[in-house]
Protein backbone atom coordinates (compact mmCIF):
# COMPACT_ATOMS: atom_id res chain seq x y z
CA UNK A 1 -112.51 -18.99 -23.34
CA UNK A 2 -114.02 -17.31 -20.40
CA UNK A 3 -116.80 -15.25 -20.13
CA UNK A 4 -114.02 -12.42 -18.48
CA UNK A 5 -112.14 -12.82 -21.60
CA UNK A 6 -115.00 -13.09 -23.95
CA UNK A 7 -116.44 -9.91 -22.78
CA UNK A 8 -113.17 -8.09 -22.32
CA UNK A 9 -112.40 -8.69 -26.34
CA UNK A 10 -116.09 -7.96 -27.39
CA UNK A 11 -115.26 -4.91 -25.28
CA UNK A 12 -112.17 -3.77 -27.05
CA UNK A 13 -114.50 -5.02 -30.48
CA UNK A 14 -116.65 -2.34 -29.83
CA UNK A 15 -113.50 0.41 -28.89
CA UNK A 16 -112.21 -0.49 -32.40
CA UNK A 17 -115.63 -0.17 -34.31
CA UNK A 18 -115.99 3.10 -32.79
CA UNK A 19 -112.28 4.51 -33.54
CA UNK A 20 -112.67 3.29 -37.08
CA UNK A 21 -116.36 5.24 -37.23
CA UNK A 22 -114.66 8.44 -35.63
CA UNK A 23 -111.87 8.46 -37.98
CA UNK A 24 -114.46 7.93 -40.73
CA UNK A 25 -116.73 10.56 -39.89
CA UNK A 26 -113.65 13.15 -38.85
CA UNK A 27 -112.45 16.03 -40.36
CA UNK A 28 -109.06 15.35 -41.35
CA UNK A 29 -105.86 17.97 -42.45
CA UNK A 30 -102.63 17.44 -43.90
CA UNK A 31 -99.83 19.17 -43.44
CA UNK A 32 -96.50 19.37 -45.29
CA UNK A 33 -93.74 20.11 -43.63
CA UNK A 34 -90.28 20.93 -45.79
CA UNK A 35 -86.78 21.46 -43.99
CA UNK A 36 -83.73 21.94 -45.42
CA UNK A 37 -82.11 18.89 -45.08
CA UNK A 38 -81.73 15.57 -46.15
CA UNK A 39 -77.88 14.79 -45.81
CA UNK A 40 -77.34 14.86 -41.83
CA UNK A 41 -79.61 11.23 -40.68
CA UNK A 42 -79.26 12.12 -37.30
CA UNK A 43 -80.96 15.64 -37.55
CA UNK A 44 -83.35 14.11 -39.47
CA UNK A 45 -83.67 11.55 -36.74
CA UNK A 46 -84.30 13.72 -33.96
CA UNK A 47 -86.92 15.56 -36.19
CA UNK A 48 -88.54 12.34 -36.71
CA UNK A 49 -89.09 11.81 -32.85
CA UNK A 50 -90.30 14.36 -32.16
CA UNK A 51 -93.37 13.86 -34.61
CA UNK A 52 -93.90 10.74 -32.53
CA UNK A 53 -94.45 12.21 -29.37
CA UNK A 54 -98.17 12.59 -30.23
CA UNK A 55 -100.00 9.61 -31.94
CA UNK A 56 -102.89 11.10 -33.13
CA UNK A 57 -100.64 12.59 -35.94
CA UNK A 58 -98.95 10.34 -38.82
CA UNK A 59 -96.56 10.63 -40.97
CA UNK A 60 -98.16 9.31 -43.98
CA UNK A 61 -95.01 10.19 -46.57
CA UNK A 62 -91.46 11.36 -46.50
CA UNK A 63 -89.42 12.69 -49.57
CA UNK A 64 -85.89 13.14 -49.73
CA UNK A 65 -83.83 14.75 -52.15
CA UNK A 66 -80.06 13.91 -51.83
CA UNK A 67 -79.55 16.76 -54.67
CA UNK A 68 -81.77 19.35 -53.24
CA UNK A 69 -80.89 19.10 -49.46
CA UNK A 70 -84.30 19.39 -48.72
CA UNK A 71 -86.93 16.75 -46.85
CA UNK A 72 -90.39 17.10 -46.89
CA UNK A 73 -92.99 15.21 -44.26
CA UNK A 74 -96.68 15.07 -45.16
CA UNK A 75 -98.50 14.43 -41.94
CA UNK A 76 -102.29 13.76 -41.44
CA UNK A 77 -104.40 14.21 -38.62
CA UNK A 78 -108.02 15.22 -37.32
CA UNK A 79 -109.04 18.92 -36.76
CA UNK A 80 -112.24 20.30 -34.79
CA UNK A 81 -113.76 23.30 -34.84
CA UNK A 82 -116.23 24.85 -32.17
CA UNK A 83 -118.14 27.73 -34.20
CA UNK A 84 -119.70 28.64 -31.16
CA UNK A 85 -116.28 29.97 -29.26
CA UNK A 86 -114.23 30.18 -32.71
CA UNK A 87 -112.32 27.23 -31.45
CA UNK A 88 -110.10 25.16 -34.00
CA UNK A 89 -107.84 22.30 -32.57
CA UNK A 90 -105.88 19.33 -34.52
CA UNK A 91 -102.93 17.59 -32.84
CA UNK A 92 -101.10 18.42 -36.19
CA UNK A 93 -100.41 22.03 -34.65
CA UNK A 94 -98.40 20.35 -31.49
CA UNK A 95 -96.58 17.54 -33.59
CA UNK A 96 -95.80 20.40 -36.50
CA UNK A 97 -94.36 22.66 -33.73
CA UNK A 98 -92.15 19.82 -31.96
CA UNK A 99 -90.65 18.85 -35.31
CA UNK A 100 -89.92 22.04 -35.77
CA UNK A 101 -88.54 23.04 -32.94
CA UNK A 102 -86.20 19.74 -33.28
CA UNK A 103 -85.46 21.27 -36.80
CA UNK A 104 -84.04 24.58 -35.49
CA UNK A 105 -81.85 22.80 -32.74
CA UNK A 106 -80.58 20.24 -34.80
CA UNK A 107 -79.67 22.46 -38.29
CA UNK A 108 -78.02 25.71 -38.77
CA UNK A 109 -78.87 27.35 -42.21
CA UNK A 110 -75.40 28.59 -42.00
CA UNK A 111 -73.53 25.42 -42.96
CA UNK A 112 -76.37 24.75 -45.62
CA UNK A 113 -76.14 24.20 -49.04
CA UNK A 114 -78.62 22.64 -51.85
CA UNK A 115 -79.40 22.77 -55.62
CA UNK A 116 -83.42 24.16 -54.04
CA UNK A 117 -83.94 27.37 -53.15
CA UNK A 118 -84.65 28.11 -49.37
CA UNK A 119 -85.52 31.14 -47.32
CA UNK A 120 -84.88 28.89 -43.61
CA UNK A 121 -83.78 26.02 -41.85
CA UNK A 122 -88.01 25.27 -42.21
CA UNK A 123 -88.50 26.50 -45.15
CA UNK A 124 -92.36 26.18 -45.54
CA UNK A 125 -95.36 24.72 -44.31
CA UNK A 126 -98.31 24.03 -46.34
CA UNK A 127 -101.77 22.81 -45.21
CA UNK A 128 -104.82 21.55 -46.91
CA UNK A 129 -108.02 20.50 -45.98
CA UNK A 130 -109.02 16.87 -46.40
CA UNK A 131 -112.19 14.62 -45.67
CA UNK A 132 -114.70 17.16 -44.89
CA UNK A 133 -112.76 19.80 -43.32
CA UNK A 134 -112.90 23.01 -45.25
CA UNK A 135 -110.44 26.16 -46.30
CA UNK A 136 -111.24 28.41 -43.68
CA UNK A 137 -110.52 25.69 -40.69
CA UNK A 138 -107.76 24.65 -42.26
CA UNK A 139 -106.32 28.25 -42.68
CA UNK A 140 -107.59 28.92 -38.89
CA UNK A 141 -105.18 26.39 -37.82
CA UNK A 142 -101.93 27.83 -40.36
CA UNK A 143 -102.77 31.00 -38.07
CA UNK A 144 -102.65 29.33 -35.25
CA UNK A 145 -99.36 27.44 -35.70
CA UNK A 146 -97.53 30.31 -37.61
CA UNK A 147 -98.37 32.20 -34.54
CA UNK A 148 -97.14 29.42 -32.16
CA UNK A 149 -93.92 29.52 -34.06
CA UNK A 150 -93.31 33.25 -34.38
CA UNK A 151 -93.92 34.06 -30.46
CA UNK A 152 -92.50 30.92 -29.25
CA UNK A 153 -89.51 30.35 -31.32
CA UNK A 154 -88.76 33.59 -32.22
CA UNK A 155 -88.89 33.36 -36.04
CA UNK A 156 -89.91 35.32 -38.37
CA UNK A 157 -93.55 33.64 -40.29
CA UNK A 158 -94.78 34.65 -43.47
CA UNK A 159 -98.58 34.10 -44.03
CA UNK A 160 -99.61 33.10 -47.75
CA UNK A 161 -102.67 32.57 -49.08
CA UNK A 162 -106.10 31.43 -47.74
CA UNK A 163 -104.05 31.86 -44.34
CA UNK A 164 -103.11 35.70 -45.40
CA UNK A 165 -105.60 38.45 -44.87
CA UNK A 166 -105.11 39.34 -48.28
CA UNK A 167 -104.52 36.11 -49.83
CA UNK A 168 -101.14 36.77 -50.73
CA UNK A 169 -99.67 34.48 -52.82
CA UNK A 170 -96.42 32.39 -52.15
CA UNK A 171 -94.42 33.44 -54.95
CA UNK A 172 -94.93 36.64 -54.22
CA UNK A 173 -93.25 36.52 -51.05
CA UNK A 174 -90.57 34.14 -52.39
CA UNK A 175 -89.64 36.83 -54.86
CA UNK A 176 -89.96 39.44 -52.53
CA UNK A 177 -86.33 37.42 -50.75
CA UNK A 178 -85.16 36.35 -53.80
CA UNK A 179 -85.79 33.01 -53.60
CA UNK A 180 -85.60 32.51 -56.88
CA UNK A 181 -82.12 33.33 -57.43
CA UNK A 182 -79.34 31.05 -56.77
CA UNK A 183 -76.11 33.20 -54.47
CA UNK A 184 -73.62 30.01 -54.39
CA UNK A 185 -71.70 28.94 -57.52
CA UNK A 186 -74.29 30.15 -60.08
CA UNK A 187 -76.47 27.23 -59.48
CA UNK A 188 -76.73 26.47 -55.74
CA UNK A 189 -78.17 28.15 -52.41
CA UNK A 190 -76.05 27.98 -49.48
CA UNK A 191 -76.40 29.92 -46.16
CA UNK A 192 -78.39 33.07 -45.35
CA UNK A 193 -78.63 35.62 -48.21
CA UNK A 194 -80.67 38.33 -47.33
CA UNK A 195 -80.14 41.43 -44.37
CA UNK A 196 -81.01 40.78 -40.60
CA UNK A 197 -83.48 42.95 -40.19
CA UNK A 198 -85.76 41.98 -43.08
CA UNK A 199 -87.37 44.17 -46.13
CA UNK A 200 -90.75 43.19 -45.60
CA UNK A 201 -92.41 43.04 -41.85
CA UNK A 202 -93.19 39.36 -41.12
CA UNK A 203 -96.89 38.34 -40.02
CA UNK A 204 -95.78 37.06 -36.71
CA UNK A 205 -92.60 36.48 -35.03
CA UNK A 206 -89.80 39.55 -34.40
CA UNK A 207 -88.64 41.49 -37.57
CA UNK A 208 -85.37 40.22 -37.59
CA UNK A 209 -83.89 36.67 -38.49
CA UNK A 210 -80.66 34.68 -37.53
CA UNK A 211 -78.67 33.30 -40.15
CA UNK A 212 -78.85 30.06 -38.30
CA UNK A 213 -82.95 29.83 -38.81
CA UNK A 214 -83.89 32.64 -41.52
CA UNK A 215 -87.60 32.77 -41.55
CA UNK A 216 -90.95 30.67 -42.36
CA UNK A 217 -93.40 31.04 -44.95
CA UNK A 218 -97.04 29.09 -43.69
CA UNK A 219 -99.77 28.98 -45.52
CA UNK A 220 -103.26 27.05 -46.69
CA UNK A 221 -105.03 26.19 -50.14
CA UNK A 222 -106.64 23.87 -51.72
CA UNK A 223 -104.85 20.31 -52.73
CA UNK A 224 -101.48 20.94 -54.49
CA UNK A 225 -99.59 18.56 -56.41
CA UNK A 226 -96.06 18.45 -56.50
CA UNK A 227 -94.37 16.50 -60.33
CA UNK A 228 -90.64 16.79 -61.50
CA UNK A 229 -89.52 16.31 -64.69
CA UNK A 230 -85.72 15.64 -65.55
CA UNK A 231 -83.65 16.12 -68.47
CA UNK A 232 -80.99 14.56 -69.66
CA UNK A 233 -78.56 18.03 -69.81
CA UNK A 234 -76.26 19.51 -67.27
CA UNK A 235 -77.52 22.82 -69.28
CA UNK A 236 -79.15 24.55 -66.69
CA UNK A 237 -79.94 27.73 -68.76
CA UNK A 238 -82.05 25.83 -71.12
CA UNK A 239 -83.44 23.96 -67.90
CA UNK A 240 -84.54 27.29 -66.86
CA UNK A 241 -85.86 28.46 -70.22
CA UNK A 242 -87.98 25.76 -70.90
CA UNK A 243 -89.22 26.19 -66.96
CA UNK A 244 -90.23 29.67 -67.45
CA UNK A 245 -92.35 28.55 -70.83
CA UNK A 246 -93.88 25.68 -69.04
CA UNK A 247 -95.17 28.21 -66.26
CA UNK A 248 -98.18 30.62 -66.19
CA UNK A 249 -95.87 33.50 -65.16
CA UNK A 250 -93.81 32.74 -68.05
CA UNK A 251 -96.96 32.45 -70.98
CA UNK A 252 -97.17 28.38 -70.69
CA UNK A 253 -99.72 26.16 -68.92
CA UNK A 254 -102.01 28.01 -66.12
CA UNK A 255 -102.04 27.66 -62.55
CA UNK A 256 -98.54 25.94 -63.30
CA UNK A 257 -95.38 27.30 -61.03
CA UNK A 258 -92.00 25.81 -62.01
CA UNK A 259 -88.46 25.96 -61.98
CA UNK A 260 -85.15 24.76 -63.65
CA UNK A 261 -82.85 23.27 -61.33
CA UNK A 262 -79.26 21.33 -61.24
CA UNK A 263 -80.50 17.77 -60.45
CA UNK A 264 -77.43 15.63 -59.68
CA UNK A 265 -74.14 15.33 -61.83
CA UNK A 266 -75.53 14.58 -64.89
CA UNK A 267 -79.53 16.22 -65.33
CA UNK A 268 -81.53 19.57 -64.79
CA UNK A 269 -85.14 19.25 -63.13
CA UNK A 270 -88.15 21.19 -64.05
CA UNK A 271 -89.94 21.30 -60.87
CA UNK A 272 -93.45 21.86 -60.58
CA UNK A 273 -96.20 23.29 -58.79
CA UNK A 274 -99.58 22.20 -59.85
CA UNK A 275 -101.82 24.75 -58.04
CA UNK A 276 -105.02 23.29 -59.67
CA UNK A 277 -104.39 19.35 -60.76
CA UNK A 278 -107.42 18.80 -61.82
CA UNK A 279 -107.70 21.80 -64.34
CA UNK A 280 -103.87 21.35 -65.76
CA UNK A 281 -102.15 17.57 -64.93
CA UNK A 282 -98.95 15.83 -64.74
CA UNK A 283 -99.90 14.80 -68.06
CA UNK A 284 -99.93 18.51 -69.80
CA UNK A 285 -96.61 19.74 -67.98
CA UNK A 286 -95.07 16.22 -69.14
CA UNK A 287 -96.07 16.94 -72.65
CA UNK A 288 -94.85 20.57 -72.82
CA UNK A 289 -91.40 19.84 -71.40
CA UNK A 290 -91.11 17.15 -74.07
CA UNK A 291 -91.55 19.70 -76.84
CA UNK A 292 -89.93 22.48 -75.46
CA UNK A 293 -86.84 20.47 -74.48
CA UNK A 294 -87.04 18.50 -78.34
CA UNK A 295 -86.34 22.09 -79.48
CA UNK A 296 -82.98 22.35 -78.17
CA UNK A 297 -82.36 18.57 -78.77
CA UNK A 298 -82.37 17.72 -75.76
CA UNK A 299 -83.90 13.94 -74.14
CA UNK A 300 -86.71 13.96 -71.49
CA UNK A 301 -87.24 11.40 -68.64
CA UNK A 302 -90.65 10.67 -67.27
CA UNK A 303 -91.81 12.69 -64.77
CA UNK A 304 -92.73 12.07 -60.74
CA UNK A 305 -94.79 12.54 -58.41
CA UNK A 306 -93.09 13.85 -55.11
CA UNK A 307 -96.40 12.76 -52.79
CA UNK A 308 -99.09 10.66 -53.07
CA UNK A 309 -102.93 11.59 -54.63
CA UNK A 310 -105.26 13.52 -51.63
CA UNK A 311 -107.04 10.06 -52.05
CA UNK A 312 -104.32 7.64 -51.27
CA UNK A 313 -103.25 9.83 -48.40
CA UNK A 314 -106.49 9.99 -46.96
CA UNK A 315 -106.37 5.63 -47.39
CA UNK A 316 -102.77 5.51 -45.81
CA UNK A 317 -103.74 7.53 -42.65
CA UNK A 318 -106.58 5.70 -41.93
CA UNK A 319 -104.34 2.24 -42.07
CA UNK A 320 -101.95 3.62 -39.84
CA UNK A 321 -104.09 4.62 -37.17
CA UNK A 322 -106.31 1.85 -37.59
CA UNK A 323 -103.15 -0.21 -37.00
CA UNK A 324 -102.16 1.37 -34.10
């Protein structure tokens, strides 16, 4: 080997050290990204490419749901903040906003329909601060997008909590639309169910939505976990009874949002927000659906995960762009 050569790879040695040292010592953010889709692949596909137009975001995990119509992306990238100009930037805010604007071209709530509830074509957008980077940057960058969206796209946002002024939570503006309640074949959510010009002023964006697009809710918190746990029973009022027990609304487990869906042909879902994982687990929600559903006789698969730990999504970004 040369001494060109030899210097030219103990050049791009040193490039690499320093990437791998950046990405160590960066703030990183996820955010999760759920549309309401998952049968049309070539909507999906065009979403997709657009989230590759800017490297310096991945897409770390994608979950379908055949059932639920519904895809969600979790996507990982750096974010800075300048606290002397009250500056934030992460490339997440560009790759969120092309995927979404791919989303609203290539899906029209109008011929939707799922066994999940949904209030838009993007239904919601979560982020949460990982690897150093705290609440309030992570919620100054929510802003930031939700705005982007609004003024840009002309959708209606809905701010929720550490990204709300008030910290308003996002059930509360899910009931507020009726989220909660299914308007297709007692069981299912199809098309656009609420007026055009909307009950509650949005945060940003105009005060009217299209059926083809309904609105956005974006928010930030901490790390939430997402774990479903079937049953073997088309029943869907008992899936929603024992739902409502599991839940803190309901008297059940704390800081634990669920709900009884039709999963399939031949199960219901309890479907669960853990707002707090490490106070109330997987393993508590599993145990109470067991009981509850033993009650009414009815057999209880093993819960899932729908993403993976804070931890392994932290690992799996840093492969990927350490690959690349």
């Amino acid at each position: 080997m040369d001494s060109q050569s030899t210097a030219k790879n103990s050049q791009n040695d040193d490039l690499l050290l320093h990437k791998r040292n950046t990405m160590k010592n960066s703030m990183l953010v996820c955010g999760k990204l759920y549309i309401s889709e998952s049968r049309n692949a070539s909507a999906l596909e065009s979403i997709e490419r657009a989230a590759r137009l800017n490297p310096e975001t991945v897409i770390v995990n994608k979950f379908e749901d055949r059932a639920y119509n519904r895809v969600r992306y979790t996507l990982v990238s750096y974010i800075v903040h300048d606290s002397g100009n009250g500056m934030t930037y992460s490339p997440l805010q560009a790759t969120i906003f092309a995927m979404v604007e791919a989303a609203f071209e290539a899906i029209n709530l109008e011929l939707h329909s799922g066994a999940h509830p949904r209030l838009g074509v993007v239904d919601h957008i979560c982020f949460h601060p990982l690897a150093r980077a705290s609440l309030d940057e992570t919620a100054h960058l929510a802003k930031l997008t939700a705005a982007e969206i609004g003024n840009r796209l002309h959708v209606p946002v809905y701010l929720y909590e550490a990204a709300h002024p008030n910290g308003k939570a996002l059930d509360t503006i899910r009931r507020e639309f009726g989220y909660y309640r299914p308007n297709f074949m007692g069981n299912q959510w199809a098309g656009w169910a609420l007026p055009d010009i909307l009950p509650e002023k949005p945060d940003e964006g105009p005060c009217n939505a299209t059926r083809a697009r309904g609105i956005v809710v974006i928010g930030a918190s901490p790390w939430v976990e997402t774990y479903n746990v079937p049953i073997l029973s088309t029943d869907v009022s008992a899936a929603r009874r024992i739902a409502r027990m599991v839940s803190a609304r309901g008297g059940g487990l704390p800081t634990v949002q669920t709900l009884g869906l039709v999963h399939g042909e031949d199960t219901t879902e309890i479907a669960c927000m853990l707002l707090e994982p490490k106070r109330v687990g997987a393993d508590r929600v599993q145990n109470r659906v067991e009981l509850l559903a033993a009650e009414d006789g009815l057999d209880v698969e093993k819960g899932y995960f729908t993403d993976f730990s804070q931890e392994m999504i932290v690992e799996k970004y840093m492969k990927l762009v350490s690959a690349d």
